[in-house]
C-alpha atoms as a PDB file:
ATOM      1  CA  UNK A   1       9.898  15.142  18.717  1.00  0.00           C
ATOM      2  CA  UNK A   2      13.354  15.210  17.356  1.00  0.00           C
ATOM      3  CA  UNK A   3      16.159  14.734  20.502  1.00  0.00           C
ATOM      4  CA  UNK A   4      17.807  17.767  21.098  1.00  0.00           C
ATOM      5  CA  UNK A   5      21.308  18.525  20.415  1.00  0.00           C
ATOM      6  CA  UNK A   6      22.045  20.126  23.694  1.00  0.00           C
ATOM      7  CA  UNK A   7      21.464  16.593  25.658  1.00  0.00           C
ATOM      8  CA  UNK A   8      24.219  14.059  24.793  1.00  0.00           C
ATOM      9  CA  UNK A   9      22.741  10.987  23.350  1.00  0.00           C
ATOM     10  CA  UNK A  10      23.642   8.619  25.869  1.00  0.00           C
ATOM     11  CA  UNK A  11      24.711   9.936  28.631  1.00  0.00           C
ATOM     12  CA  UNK A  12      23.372   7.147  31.460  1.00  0.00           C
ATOM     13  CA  UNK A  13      22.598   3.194  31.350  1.00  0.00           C
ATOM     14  CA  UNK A  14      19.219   3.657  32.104  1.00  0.00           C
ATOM     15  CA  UNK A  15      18.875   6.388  28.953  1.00  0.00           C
ATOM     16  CA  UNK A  16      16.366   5.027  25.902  1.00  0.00           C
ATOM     17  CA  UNK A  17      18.157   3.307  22.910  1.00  0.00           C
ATOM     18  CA  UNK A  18      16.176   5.222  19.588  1.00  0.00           C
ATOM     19  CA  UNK A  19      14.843   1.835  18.639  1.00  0.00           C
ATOM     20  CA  UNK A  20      12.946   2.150  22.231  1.00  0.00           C
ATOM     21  CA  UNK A  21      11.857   5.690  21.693  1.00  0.00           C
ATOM     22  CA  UNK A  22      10.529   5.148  18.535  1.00  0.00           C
ATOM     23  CA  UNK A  23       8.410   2.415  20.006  1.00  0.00           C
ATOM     24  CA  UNK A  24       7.402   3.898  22.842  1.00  0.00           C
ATOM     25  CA  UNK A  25       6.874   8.198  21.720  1.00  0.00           C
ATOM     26  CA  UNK A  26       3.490   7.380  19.994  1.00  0.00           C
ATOM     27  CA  UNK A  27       1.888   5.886  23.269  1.00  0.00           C
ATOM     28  CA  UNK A  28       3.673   9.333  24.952  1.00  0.00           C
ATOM     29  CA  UNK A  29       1.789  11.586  22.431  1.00  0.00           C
ATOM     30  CA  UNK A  30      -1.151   9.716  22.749  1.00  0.00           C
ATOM     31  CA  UNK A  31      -1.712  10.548  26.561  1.00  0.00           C
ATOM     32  CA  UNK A  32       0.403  14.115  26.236  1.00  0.00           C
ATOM     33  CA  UNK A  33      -0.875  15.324  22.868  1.00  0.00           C
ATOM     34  CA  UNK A  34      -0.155  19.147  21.864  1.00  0.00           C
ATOM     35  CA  UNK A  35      -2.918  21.414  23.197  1.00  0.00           C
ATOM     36  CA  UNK A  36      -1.702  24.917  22.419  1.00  0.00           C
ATOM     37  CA  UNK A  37      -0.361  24.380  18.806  1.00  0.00           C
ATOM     38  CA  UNK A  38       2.899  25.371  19.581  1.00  0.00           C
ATOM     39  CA  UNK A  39       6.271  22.927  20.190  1.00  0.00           C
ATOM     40  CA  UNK A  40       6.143  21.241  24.073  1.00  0.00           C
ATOM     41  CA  UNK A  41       8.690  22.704  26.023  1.00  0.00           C
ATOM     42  CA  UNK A  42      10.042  19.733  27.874  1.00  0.00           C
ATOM     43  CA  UNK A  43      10.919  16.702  25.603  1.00  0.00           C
ATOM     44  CA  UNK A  44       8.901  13.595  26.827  1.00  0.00           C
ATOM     45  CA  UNK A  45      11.874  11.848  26.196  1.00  0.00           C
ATOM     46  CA  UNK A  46      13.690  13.223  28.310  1.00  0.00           C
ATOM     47  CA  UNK A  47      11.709  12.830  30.972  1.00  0.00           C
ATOM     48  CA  UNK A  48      11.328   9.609  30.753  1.00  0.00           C
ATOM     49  CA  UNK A  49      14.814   8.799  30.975  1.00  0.00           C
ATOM     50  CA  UNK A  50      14.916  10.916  33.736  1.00  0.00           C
ATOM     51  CA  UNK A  51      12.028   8.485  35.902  1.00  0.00           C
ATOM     52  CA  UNK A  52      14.241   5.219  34.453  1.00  0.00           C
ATOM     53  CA  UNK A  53      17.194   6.711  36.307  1.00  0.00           C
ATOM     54  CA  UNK A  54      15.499   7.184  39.227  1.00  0.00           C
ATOM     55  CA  UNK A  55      14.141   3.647  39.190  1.00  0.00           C
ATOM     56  CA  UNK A  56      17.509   2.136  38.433  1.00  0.00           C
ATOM     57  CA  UNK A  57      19.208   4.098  40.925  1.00  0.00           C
ATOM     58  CA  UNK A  58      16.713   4.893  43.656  1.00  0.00           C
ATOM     59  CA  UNK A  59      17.703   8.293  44.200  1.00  0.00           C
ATOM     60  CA  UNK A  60      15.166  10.602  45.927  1.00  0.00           C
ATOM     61  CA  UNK A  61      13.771  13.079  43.642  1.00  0.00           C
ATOM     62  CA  UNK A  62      15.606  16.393  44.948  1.00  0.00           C
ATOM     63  CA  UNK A  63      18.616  14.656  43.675  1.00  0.00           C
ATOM     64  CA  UNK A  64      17.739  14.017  39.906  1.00  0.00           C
ATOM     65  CA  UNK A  65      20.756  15.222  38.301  1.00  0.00           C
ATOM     66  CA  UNK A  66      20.949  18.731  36.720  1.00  0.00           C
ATOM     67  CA  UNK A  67      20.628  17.619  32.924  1.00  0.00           C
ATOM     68  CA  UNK A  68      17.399  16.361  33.614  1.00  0.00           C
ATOM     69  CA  UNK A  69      13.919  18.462  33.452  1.00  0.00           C
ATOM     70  CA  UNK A  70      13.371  19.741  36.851  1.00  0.00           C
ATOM     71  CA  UNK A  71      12.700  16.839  39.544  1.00  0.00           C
ATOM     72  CA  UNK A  72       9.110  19.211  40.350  1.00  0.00           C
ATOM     73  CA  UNK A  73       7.971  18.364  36.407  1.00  0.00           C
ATOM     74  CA  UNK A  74       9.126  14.688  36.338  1.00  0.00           C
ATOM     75  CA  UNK A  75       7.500  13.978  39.265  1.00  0.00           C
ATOM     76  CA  UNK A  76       4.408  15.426  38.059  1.00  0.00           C
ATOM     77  CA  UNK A  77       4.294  13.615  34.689  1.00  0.00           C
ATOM     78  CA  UNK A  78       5.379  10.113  36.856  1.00  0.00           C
ATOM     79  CA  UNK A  79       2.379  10.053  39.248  1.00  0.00           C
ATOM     80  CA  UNK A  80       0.052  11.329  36.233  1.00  0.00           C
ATOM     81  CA  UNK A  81       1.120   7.797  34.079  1.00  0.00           C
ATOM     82  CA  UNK A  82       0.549   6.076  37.267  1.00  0.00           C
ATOM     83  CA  UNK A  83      -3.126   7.241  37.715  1.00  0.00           C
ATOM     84  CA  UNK A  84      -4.006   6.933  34.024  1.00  0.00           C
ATOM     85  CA  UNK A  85      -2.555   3.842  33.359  1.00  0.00           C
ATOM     86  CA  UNK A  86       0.322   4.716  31.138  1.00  0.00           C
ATOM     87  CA  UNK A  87       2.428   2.241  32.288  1.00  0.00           C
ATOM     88  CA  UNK A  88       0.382  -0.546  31.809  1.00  0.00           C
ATOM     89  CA  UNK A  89      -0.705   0.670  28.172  1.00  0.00           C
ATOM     90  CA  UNK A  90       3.322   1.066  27.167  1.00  0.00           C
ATOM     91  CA  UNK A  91       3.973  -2.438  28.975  1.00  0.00           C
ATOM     92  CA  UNK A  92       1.494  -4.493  26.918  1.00  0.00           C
ATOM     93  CA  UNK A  93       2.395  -2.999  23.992  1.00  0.00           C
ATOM     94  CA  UNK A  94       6.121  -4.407  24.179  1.00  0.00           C
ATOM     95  CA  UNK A  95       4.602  -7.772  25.553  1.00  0.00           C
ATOM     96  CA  UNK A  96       2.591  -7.892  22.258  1.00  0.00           C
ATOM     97  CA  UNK A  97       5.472  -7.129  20.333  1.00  0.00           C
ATOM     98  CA  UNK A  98       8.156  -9.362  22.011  1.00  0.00           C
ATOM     99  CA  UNK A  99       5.489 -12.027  21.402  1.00  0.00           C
ATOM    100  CA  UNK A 100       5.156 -11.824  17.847  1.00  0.00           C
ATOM    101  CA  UNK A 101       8.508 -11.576  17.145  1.00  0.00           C
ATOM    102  CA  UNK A 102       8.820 -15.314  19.084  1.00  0.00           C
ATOM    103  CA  UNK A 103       5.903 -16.544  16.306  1.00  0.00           C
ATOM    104  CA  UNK A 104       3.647 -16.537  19.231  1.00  0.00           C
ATOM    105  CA  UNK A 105       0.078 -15.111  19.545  1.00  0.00           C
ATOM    106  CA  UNK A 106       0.114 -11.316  21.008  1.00  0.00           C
ATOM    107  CA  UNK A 107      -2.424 -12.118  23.452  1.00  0.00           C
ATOM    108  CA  UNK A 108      -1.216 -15.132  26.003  1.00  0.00           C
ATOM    109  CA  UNK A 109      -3.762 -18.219  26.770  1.00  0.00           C
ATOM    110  CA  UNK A 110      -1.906 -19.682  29.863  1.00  0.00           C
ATOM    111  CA  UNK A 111       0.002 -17.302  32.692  1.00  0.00           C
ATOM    112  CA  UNK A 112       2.501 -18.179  35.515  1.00  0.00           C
ATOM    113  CA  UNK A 113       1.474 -16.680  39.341  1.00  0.00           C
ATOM    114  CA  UNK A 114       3.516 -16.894  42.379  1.00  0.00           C
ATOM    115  CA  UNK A 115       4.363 -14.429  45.247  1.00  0.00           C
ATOM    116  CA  UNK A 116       7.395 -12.996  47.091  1.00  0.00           C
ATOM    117  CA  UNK A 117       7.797 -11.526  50.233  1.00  0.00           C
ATOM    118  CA  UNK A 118       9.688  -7.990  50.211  1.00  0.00           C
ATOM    119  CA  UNK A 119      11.231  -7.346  53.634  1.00  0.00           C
ATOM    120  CA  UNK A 120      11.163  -4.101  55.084  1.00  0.00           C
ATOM    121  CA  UNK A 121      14.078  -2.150  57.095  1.00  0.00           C
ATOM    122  CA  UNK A 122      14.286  -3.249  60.889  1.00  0.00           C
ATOM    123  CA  UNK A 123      12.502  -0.212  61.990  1.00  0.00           C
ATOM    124  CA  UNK A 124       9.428  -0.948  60.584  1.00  0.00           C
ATOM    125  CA  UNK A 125       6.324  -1.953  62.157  1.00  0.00           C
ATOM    126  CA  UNK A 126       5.642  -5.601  62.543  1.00  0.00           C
ATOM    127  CA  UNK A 127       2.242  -7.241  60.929  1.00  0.00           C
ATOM    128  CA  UNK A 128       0.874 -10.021  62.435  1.00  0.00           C
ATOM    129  CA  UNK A 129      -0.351 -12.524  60.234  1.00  0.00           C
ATOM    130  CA  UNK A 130      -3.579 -14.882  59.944  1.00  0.00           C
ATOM    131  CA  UNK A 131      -1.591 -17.830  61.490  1.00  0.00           C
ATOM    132  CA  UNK A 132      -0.400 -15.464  64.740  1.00  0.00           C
ATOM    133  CA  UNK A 133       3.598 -15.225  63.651  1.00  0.00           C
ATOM    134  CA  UNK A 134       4.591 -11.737  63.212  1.00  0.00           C
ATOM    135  CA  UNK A 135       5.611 -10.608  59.598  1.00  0.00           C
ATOM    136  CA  UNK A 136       7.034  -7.609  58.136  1.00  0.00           C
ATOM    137  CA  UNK A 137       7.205  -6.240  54.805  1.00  0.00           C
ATOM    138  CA  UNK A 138       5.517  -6.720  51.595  1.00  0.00           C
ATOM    139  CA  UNK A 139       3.970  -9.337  48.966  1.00  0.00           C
ATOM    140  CA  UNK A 140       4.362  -8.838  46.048  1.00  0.00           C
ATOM    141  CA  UNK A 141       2.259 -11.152  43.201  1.00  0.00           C
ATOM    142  CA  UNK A 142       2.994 -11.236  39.684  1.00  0.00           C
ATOM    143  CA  UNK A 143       1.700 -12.545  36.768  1.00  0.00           C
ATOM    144  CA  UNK A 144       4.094 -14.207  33.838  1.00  0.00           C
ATOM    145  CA  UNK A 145       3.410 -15.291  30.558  1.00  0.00           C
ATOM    146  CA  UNK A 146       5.155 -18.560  29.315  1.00  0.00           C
ATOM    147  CA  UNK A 147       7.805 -16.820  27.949  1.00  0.00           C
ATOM    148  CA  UNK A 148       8.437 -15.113  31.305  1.00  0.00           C
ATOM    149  CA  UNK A 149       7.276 -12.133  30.472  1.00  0.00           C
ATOM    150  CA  UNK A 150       5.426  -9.682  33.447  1.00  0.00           C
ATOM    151  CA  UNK A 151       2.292  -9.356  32.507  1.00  0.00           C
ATOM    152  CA  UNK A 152       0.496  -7.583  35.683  1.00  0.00           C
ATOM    153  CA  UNK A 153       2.248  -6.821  39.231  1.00  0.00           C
ATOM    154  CA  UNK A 154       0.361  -6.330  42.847  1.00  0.00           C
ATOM    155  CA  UNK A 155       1.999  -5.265  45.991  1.00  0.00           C
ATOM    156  CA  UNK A 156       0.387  -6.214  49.122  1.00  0.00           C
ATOM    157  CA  UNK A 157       1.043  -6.427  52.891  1.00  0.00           C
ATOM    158  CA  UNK A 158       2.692  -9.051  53.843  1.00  0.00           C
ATOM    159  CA  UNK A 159      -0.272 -10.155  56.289  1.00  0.00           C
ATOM    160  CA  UNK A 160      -2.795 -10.869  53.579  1.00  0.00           C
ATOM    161  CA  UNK A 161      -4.266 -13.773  53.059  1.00  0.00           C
ATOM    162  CA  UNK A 162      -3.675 -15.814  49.648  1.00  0.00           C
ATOM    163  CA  UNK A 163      -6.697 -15.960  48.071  1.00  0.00           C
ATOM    164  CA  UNK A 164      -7.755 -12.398  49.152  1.00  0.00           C
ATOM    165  CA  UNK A 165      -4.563 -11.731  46.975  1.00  0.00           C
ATOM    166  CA  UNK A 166      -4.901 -13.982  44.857  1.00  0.00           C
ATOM    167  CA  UNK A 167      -8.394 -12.413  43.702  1.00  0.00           C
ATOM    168  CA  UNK A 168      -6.744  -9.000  43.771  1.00  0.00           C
ATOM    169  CA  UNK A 169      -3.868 -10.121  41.249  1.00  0.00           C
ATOM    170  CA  UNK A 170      -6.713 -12.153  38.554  1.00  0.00           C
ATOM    171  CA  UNK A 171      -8.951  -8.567  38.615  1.00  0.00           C
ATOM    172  CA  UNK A 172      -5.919  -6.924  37.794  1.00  0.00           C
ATOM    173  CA  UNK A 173      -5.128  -8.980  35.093  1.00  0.00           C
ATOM    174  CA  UNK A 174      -8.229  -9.699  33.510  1.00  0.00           C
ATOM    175  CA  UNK A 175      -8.588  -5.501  33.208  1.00  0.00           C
ATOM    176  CA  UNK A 176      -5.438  -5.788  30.972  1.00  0.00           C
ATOM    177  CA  UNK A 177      -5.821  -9.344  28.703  1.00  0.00           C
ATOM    178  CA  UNK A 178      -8.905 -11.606  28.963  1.00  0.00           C
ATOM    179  CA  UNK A 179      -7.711 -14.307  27.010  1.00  0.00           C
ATOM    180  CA  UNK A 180      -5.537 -16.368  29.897  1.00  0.00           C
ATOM    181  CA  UNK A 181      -7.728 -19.115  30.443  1.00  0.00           C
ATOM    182  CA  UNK A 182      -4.717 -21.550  31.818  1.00  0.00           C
ATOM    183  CA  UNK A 183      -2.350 -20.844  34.972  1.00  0.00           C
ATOM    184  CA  UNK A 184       0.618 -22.887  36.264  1.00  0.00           C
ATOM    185  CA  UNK A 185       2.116 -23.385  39.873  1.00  0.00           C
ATOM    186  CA  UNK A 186      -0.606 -21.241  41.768  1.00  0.00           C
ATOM    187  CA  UNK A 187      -0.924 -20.098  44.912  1.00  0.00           C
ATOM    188  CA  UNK A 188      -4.184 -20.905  45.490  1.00  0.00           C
ATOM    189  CA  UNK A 189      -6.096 -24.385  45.023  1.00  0.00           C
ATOM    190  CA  UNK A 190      -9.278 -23.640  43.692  1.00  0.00           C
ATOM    191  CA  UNK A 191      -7.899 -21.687  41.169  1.00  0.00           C
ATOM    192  CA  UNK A 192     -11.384 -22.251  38.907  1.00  0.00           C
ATOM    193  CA  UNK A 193     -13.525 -20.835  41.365  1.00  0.00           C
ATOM    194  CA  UNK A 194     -11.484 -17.817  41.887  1.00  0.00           C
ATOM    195  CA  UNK A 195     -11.590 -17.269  37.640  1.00  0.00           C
ATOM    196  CA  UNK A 196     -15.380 -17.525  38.182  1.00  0.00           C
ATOM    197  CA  UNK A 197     -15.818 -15.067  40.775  1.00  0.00           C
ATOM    198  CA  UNK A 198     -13.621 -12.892  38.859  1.00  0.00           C
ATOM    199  CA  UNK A 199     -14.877 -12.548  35.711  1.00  0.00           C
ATOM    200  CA  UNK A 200     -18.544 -12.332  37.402  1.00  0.00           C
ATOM    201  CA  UNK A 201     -17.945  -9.629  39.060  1.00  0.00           C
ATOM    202  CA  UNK A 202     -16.253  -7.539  35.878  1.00  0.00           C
ATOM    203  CA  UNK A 203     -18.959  -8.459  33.978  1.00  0.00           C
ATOM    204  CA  UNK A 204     -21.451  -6.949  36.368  1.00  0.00           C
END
């Protein structure tokens, strides 16, 4: 769909360059093709850039500037992408690209995993953890490839135990790219049995 002239542009930071439009509209028509053989009346692109300005800025949704699509419609096309995956589809295909520009193989054989803990505002509720100290917040795992690139992300609370998580974070991966076979600086020490249990249980 051809930007339209009414919407400068580049109007924000967060806005999509053409080169990242053009990479990313075919996985957009994919999931939102035409049904009613007539023109869409929203531009995906447009929203779009309207959900990366709300991610760069953090503004609630009531407050999505004006030039936007309506906050109502961009929150409904967000939350759809969410629940079918979207995101994840759109993220490995710029991992497989970035790759093979770097003369690398699109698919990664070794991954990076570590963890961070995400603090919550003081008014929170405290979690107690599995060694009795009292935690709040979040952890978050994530899942790198060599390069550095994010291959798979899993929030948690910050109460759960490692290799619960850890299990959590190598399903979620493997349902993306089955060909890591080799991880650095885990989290967990029996790292081999958790890859077992994993890919039993997908198989089953």
């Amino acid at each position: 769909m051809p930007w339209t002239k009414e919407v400068p542009a580049k109007r924000y930071p967060s806005d999509l360059t053409d080169e990242e439009w053009q990479l990313l509209e075919p996985v957009f028509e994919e999931v939102e093709p035409y049904t009613t053989g007539r023109p869409r009346e929203k531009d995906l692109r447009e929203i779009v850039n309207a959900i990366f300005y709300l991610n760069k800025t953090g503004c609630q949704w009531r407050y999505l500037p004006k030039d936007f699509p309506s906050y109502k419609l961009v929150s409904y096309y967000y939350h759809k992408w969410v629940d079918n995956k979207t995101w994840e589809k759109i993220n490995t295909i710029v991992h497989r690209k970035l790759r093979k520009e770097l003369g690398r193989n699109e698919d990664p054989s070794a991954g990076i995993i570590d963890s961070q803990r995400l603090r919550e505002p003081q008014n929170r509720s405290k979690n107690r953890g599995s060694m009795g100290e009292k935690i709040k917040g979040r952890k978050r795992h994530i899942v790198v490839d060599t390069t550095g690139y994010p291959i798979v992300v899993v929030v948690h609370a910050a109460n759960i135990y490692e290799g619960h998580a850890a299990k959590e974070v190598l399903s979620a991966l493997f349902s993306i790219v089955n060909t890591v076979r080799k991880f650095r600086r885990m989290v967990v020490m029996k790292v081999k049995r958790l890859l077992m249990g994993v890919k039993r249980s997908l198989t089953v």
